[in-house]
PDB file of N, CA and C in Angstrom:
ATOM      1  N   UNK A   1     127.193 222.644  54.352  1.00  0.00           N
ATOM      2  CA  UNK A   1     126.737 223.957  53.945  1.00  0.00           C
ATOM      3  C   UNK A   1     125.441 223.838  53.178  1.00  0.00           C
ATOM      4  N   UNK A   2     124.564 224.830  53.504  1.00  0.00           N
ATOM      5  CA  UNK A   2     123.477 225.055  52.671  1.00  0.00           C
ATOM      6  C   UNK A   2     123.695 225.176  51.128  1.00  0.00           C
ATOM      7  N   UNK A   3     122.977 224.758  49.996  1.00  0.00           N
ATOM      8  CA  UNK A   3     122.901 225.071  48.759  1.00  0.00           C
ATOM      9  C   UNK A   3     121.955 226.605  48.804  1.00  0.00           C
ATOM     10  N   UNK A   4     123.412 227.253  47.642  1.00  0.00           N
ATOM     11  CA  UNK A   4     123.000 228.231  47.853  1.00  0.00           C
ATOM     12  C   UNK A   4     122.301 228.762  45.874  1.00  0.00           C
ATOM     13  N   UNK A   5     120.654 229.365  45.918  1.00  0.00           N
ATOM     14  CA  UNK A   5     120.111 229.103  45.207  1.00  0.00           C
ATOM     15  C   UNK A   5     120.085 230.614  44.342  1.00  0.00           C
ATOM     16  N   UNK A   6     120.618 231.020  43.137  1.00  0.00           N
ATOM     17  CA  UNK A   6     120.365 232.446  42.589  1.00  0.00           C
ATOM     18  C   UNK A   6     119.764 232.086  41.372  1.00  0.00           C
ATOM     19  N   UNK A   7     118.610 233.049  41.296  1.00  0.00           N
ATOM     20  CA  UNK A   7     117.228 232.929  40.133  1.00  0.00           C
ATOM     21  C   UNK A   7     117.186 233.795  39.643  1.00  0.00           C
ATOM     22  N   UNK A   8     118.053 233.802  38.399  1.00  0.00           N
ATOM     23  CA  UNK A   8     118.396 235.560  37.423  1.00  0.00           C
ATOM     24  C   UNK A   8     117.047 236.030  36.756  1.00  0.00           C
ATOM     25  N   UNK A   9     116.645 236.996  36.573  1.00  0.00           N
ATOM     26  CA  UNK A   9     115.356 237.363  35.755  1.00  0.00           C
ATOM     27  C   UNK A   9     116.123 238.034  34.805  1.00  0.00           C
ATOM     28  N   UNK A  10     115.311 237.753  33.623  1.00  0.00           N
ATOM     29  CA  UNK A  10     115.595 238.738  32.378  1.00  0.00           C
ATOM     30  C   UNK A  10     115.114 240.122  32.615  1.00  0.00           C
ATOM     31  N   UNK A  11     115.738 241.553  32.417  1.00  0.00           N
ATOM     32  CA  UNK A  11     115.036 242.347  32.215  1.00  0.00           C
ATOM     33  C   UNK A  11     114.649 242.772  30.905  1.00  0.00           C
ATOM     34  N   UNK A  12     112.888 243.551  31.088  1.00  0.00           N
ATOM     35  CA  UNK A  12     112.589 244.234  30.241  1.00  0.00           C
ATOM     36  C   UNK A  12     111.794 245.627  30.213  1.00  0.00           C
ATOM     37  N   UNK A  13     110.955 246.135  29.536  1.00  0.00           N
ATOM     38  CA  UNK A  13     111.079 247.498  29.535  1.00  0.00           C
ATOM     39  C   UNK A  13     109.341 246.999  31.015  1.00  0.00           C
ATOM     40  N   UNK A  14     109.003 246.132  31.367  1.00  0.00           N
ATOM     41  CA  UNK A  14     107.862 245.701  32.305  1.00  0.00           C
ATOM     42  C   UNK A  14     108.329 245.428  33.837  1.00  0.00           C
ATOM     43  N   UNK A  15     109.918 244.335  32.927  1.00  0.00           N
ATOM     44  CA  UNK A  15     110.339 243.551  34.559  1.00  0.00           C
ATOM     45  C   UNK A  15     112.182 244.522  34.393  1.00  0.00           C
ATOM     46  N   UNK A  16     111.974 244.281  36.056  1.00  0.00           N
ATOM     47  CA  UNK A  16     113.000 244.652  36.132  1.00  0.00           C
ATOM     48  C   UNK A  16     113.709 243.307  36.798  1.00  0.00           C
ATOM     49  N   UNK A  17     114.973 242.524  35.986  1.00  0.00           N
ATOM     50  CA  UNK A  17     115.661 241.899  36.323  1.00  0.00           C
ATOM     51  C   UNK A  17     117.049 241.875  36.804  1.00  0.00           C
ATOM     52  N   UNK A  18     117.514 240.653  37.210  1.00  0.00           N
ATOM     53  CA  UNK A  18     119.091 240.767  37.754  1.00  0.00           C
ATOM     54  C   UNK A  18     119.575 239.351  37.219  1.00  0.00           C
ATOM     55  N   UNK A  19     121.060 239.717  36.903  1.00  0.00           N
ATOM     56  CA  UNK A  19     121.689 239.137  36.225  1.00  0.00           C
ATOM     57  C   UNK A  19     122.783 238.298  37.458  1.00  0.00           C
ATOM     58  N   UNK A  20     123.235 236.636  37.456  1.00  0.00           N
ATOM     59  CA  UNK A  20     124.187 236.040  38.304  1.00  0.00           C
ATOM     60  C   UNK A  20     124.682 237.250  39.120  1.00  0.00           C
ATOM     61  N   UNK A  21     125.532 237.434  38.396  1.00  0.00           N
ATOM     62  CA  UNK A  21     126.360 238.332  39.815  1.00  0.00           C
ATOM     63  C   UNK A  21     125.758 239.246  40.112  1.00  0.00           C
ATOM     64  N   UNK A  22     124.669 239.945  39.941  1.00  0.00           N
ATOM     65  CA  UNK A  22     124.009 240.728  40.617  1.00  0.00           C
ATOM     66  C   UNK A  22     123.368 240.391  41.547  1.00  0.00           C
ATOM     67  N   UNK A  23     122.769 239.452  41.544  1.00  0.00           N
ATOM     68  CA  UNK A  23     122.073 238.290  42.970  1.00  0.00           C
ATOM     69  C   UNK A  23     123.454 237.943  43.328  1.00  0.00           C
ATOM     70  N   UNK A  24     124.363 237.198  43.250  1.00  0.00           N
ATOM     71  CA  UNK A  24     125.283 237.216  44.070  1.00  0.00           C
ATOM     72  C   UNK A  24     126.218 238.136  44.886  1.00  0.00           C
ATOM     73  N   UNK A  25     126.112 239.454  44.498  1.00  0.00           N
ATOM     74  CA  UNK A  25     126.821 240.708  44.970  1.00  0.00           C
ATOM     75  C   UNK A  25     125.581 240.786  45.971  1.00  0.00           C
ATOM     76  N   UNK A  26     124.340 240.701  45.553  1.00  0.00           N
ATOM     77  CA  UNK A  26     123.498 241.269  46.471  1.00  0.00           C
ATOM     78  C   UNK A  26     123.198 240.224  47.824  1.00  0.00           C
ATOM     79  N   UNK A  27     123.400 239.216  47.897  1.00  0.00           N
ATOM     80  CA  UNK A  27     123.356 237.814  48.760  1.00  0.00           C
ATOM     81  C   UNK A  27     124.818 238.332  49.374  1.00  0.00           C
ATOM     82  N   UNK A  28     125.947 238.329  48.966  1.00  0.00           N
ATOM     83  CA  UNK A  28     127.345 238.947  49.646  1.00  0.00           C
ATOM     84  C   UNK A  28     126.730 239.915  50.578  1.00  0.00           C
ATOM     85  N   UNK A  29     126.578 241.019  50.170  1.00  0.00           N
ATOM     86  CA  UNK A  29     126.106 242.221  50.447  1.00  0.00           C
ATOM     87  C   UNK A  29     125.259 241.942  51.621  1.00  0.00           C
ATOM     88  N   UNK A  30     123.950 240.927  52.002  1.00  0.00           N
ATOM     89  CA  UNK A  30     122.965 240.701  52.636  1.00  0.00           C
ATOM     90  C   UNK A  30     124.321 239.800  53.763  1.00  0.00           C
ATOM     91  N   UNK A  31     125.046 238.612  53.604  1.00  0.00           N
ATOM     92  CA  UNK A  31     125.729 237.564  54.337  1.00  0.00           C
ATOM     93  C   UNK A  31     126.372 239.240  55.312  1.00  0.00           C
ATOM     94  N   UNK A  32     127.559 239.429  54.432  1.00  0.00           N
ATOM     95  CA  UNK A  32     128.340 240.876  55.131  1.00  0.00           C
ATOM     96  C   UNK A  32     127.615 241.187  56.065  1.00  0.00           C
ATOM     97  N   UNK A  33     126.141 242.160  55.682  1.00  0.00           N
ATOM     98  CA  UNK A  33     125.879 243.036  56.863  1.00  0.00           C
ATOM     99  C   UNK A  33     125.275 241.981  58.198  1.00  0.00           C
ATOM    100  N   UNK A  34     125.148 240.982  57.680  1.00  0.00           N
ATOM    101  CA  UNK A  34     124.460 239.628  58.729  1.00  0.00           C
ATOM    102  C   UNK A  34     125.633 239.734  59.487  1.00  0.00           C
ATOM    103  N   UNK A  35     126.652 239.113  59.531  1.00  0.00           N
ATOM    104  CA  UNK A  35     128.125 239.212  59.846  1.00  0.00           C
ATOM    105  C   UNK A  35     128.675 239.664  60.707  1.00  0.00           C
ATOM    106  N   UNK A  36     128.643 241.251  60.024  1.00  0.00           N
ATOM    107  CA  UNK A  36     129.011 242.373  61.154  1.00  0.00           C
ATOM    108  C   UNK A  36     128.309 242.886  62.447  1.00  0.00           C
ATOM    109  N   UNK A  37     126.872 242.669  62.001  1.00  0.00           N
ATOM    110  CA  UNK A  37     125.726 242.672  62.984  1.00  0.00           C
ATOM    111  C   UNK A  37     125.465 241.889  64.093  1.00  0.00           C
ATOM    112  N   UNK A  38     125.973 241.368  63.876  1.00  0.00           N
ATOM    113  CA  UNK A  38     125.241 239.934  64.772  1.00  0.00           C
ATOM    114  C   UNK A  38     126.422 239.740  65.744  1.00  0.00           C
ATOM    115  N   UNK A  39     126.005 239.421  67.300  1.00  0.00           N
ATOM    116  CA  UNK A  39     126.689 239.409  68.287  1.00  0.00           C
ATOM    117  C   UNK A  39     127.330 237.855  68.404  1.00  0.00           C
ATOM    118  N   UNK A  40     126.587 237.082  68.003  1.00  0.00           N
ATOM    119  CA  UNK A  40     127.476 235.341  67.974  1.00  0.00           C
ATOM    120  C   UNK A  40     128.078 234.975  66.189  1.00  0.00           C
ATOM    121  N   UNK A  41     129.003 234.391  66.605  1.00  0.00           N
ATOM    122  CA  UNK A  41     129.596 233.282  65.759  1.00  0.00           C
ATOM    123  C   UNK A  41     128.245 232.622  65.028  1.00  0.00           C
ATOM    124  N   UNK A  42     128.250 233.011  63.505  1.00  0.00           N
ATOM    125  CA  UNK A  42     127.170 232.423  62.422  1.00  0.00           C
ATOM    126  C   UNK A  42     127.828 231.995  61.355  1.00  0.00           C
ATOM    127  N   UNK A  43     128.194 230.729  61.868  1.00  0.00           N
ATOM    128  CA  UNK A  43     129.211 229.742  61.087  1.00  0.00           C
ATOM    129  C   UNK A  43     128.379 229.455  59.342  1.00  0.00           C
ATOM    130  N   UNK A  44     127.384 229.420  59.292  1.00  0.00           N
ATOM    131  CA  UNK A  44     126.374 229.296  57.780  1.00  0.00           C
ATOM    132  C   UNK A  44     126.185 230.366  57.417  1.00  0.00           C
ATOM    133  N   UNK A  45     126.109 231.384  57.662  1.00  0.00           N
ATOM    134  CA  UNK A  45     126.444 232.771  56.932  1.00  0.00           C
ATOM    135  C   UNK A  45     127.735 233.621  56.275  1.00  0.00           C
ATOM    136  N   UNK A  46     128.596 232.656  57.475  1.00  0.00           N
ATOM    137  CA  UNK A  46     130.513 232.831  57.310  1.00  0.00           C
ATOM    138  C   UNK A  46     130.430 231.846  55.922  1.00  0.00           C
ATOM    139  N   UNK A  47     129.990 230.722  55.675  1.00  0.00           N
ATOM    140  CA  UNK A  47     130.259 229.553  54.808  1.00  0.00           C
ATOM    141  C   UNK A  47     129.301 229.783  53.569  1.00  0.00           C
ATOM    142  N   UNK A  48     128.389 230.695  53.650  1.00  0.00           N
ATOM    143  CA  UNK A  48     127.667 231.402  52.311  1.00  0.00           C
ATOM    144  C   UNK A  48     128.412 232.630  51.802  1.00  0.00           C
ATOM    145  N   UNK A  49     129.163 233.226  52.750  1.00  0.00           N
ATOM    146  CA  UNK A  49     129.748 234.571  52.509  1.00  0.00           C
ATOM    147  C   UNK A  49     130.999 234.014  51.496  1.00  0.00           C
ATOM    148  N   UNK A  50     131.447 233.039  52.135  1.00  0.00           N
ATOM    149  CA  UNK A  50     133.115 232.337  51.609  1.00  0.00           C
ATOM    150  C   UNK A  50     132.696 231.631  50.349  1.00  0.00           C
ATOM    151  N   UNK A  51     131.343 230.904  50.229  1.00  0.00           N
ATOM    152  CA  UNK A  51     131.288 230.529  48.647  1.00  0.00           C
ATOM    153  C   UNK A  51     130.954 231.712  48.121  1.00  0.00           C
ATOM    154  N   UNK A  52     129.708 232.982  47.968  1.00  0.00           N
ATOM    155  CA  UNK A  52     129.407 233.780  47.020  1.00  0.00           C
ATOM    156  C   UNK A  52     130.727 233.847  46.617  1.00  0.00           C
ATOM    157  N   UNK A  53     131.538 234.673  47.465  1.00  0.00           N
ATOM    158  CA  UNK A  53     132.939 235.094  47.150  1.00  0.00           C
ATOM    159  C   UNK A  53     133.815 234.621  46.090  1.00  0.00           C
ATOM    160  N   UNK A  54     133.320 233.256  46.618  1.00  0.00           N
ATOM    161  CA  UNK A  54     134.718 232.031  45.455  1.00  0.00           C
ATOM    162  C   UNK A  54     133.756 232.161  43.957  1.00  0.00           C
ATOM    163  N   UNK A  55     132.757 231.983  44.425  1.00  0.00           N
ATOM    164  CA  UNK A  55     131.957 231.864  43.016  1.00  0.00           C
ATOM    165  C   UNK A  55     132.403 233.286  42.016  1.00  0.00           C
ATOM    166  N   UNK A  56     132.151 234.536  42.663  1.00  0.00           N
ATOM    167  CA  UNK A  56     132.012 236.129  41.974  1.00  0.00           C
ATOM    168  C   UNK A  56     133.805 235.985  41.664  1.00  0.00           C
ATOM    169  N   UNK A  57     134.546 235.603  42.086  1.00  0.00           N
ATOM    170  CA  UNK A  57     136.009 234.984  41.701  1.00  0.00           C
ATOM    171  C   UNK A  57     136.680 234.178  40.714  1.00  0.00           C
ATOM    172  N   UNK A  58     135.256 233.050  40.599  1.00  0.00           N
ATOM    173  CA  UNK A  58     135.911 232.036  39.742  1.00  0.00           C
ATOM    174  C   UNK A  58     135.816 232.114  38.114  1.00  0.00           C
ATOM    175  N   UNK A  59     136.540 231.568  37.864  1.00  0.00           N
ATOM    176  CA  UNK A  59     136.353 231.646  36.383  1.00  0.00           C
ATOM    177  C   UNK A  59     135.249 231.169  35.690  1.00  0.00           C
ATOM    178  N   UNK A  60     134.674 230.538  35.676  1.00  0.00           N
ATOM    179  CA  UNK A  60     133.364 229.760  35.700  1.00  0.00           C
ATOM    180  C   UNK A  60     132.212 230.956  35.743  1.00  0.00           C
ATOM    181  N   UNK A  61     132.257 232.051  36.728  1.00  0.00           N
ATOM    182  CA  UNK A  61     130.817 232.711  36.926  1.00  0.00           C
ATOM    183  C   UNK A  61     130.904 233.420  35.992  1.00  0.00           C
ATOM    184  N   UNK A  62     131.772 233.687  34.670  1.00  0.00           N
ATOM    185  CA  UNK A  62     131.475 234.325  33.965  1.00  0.00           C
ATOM    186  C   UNK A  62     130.688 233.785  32.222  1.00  0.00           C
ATOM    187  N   UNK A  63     130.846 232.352  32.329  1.00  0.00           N
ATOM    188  CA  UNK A  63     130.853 231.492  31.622  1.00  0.00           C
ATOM    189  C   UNK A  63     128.889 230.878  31.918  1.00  0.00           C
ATOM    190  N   UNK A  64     128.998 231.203  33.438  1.00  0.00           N
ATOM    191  CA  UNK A  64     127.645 230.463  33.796  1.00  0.00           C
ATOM    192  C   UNK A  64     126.901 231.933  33.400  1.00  0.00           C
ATOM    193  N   UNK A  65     127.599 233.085  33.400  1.00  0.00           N
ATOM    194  CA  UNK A  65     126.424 234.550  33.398  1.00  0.00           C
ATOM    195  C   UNK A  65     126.577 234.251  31.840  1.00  0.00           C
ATOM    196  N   UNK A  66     127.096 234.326  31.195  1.00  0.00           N
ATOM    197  CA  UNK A  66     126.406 233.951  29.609  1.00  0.00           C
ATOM    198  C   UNK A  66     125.675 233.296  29.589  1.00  0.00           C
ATOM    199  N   UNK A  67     126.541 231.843  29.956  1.00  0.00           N
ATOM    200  CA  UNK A  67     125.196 230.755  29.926  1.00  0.00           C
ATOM    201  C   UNK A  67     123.300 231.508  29.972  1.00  0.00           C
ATOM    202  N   UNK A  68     123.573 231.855  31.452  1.00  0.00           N
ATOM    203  CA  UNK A  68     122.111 232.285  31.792  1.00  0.00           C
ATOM    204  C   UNK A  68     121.462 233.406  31.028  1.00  0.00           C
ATOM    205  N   UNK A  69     122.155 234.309  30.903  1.00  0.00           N
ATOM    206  CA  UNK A  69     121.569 235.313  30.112  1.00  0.00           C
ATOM    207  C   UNK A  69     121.279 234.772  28.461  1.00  0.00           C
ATOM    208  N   UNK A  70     122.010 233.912  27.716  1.00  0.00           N
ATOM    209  CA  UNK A  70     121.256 233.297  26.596  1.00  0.00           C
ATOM    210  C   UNK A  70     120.076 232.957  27.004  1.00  0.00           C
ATOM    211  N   UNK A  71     119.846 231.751  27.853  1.00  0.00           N
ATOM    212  CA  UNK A  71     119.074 231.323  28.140  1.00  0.00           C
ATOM    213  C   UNK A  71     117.394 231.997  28.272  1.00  0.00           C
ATOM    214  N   UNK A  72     118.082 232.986  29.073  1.00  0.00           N
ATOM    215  CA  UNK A  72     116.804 234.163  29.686  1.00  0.00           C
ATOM    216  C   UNK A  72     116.052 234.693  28.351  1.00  0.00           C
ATOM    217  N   UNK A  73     117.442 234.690  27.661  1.00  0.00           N
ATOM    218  CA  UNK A  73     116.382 235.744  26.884  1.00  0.00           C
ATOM    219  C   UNK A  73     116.331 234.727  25.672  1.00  0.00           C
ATOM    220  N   UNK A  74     115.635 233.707  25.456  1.00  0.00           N
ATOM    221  CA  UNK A  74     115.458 232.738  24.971  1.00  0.00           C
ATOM    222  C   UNK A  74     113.944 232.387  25.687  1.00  0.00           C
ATOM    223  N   UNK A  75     113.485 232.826  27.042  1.00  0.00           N
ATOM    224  CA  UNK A  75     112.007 232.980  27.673  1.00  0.00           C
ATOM    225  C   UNK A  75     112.617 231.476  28.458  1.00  0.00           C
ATOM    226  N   UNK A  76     113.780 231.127  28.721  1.00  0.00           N
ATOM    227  CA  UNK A  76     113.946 230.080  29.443  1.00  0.00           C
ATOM    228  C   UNK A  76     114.139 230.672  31.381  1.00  0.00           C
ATOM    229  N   UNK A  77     113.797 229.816  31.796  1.00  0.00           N
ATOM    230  CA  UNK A  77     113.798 230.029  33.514  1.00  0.00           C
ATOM    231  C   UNK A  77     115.025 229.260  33.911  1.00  0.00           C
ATOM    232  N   UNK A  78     116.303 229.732  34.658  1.00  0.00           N
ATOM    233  CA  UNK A  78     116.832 229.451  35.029  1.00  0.00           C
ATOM    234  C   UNK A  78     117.469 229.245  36.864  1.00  0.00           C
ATOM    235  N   UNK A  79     118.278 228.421  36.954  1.00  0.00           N
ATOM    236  CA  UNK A  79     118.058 228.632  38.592  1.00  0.00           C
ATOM    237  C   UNK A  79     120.095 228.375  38.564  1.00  0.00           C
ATOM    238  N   UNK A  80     120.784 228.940  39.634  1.00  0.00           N
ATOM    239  CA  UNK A  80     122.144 228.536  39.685  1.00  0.00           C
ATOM    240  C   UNK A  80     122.077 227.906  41.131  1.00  0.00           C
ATOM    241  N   UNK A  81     122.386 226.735  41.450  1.00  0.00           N
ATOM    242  CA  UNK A  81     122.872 226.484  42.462  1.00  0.00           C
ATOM    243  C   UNK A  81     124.654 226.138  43.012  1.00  0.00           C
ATOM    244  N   UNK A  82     125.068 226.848  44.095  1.00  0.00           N
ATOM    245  CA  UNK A  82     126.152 226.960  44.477  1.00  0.00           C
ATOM    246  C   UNK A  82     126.239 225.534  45.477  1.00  0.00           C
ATOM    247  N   UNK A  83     127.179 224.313  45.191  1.00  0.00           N
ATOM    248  CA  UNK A  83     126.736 223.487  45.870  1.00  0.00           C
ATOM    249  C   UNK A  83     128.352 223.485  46.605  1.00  0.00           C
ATOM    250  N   UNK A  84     128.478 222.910  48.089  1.00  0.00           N
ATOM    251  CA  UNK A  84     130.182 222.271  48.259  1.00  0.00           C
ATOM    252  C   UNK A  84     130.098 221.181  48.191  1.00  0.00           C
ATOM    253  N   UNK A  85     130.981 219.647  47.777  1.00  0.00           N
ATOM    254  CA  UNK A  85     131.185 219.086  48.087  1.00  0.00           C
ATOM    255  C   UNK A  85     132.571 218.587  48.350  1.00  0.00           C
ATOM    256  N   UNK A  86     133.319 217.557  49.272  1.00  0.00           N
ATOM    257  CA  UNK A  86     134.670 217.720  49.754  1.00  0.00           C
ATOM    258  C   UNK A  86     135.094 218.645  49.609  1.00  0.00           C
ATOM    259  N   UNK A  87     134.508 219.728  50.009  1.00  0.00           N
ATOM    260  CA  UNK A  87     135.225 221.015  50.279  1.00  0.00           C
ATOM    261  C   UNK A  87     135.601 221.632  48.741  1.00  0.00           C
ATOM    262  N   UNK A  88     134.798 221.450  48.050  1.00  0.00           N
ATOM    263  CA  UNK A  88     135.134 221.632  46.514  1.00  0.00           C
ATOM    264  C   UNK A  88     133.954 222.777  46.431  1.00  0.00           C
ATOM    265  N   UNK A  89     133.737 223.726  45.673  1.00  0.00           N
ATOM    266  CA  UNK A  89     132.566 224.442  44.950  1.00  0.00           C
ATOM    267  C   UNK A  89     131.818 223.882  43.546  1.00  0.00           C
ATOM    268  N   UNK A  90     130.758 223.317  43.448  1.00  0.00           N
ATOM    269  CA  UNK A  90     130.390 223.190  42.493  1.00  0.00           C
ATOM    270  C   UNK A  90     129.438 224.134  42.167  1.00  0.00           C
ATOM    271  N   UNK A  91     128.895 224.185  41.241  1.00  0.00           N
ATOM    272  CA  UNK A  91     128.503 225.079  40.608  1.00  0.00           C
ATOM    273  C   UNK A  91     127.318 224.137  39.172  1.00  0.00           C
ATOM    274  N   UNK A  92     126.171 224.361  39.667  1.00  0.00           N
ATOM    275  CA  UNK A  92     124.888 223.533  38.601  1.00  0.00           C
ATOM    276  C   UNK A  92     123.640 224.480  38.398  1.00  0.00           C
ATOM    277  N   UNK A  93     123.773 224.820  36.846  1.00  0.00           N
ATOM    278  CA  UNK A  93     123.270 225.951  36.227  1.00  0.00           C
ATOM    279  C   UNK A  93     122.076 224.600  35.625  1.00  0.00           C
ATOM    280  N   UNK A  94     120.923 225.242  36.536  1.00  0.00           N
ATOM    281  CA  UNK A  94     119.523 224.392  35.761  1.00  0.00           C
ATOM    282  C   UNK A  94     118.729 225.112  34.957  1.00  0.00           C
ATOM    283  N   UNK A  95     118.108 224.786  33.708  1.00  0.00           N
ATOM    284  CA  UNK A  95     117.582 225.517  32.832  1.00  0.00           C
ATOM    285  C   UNK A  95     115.942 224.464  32.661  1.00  0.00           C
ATOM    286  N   UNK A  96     115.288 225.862  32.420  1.00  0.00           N
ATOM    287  CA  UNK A  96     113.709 225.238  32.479  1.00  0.00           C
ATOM    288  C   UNK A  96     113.164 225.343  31.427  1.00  0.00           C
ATOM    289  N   UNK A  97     112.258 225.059  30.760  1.00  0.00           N
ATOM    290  CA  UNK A  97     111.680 225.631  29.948  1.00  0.00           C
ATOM    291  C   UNK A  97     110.324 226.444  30.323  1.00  0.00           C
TER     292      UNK A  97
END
């Protein structure tokens, strides 16, 4: 499976940002209508749809949306990557300065 990459922005009264699960509802949202649309079997869109899912589920994405939102508004750049390995979800919250 592809690593799947969500880049939260802070909002302010200039930027308008989005918070983890808001890029991830909205990536769901984008996989879904891919999904339903599409006349063949899109086995990497089925397997992005099935992690957002686990991720907006797990206990963890609420822990990583703090995480990030300190961060943000701290003027730090953050990136979440959704990784599988053995069929596991990981989950690696990178912070920038």
């Amino acid at each position: 499976m592809e690593t799947i990459e969500l880049e939260p922005k802070y909002s302010g009264k200039e930027i308008s940002g989005k918070c983890l699960k808001c890029l991830a509802e909205q990536k769901l949202s984008f996989c879904l209508r891919e999904l339903l649309t599409s006349n063949t079997d899109n086995p990497a869109s089925q397997q992005q749809y099935e992690a957002l899912v686990g991720f907006l589920q797990s206990p963890e994405s609420e822990n990583l949306r703090s995480e990030s939102e300190k961060c943000l508004s701290e003027g730090k750049q953050v990136v979440l990557k959704i990784l599988y390995e053995n069929k596991q979800p990981r989950y690696d919250l990178q912070i920038k300065e």
